[in-house]
Protein backbone atom coordinates (compact mmCIF):
# COMPACT_ATOMS: atom_id res chain seq x y z
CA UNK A 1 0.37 15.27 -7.25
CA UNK A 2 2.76 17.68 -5.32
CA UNK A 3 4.90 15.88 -2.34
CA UNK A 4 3.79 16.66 0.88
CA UNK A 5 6.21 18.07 3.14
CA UNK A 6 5.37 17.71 6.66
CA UNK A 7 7.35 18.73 10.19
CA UNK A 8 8.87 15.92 12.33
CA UNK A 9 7.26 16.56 15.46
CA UNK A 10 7.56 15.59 19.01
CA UNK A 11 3.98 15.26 20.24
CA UNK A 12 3.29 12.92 17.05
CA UNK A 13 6.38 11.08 17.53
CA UNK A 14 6.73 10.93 21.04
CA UNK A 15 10.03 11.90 21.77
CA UNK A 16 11.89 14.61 23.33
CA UNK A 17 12.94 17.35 21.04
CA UNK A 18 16.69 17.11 19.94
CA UNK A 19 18.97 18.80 22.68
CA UNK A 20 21.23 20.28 19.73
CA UNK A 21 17.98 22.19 18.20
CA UNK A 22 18.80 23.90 14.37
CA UNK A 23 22.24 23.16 14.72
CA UNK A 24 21.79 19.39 14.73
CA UNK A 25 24.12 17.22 12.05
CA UNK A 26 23.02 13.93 13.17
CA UNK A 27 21.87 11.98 10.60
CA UNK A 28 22.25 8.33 12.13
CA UNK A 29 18.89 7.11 11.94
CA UNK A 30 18.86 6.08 16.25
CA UNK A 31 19.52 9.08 16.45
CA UNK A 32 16.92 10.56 14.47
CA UNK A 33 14.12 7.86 16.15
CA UNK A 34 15.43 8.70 19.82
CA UNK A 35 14.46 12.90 19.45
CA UNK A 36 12.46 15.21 16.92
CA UNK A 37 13.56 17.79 14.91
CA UNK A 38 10.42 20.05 14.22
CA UNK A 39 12.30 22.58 12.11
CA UNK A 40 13.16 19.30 9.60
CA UNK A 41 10.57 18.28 6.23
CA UNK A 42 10.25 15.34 5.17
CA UNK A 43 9.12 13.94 1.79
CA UNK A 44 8.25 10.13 1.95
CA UNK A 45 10.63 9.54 4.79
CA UNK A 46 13.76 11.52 3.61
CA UNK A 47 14.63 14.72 4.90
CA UNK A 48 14.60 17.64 2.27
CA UNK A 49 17.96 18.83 0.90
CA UNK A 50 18.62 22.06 2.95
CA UNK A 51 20.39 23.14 0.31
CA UNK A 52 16.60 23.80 -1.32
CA UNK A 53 16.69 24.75 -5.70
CA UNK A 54 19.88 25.84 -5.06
CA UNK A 55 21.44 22.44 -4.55
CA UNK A 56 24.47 21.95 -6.72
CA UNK A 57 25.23 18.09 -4.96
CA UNK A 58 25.05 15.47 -7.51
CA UNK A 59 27.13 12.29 -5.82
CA UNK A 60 24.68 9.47 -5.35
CA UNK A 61 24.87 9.54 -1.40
CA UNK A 62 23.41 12.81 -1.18
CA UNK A 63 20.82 12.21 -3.92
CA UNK A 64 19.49 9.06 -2.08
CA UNK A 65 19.50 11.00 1.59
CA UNK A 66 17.60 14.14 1.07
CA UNK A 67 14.74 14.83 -0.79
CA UNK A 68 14.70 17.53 -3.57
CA UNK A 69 10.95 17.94 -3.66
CA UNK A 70 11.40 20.95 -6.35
CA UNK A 71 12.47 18.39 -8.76
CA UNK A 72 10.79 16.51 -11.47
């Protein structure tokens, strides 16, 4: 089956909506349980690459962050 993406959101979460909004780099995961970020997917708990098909990143940090849902 195809992942399913879904939107971080505040009313399911419970948390105020990050202050920085779309231009947010945070990636420390307090950070990322203290406010939402709506505008982020997620497959299976990882955000997705927002690079999208056209990601060209291959080092193993990146690859075990983000999701690249496009993949097989």
């Amino acid at each position: 089956p195809a992942p399913v993406l879904r939107a971080a959101s505040a009313a399911s979460h419970g948390v105020t909506v990050c202050p920085y909004g779309k231009a947010c780099y945070q990636k420390n995961p307090t950070h990322l349980a203290m406010y939402s970020h709506p505008w982020l997917s997620t497959v299976g708990g990882k955000l997705v690459c927002k690079y999208g098909p056209k990601c060209y990143q291959t080092n193993a940090a990146h690859l075990r962050d983000f999701a690249h849902p496009w993949e097989k």
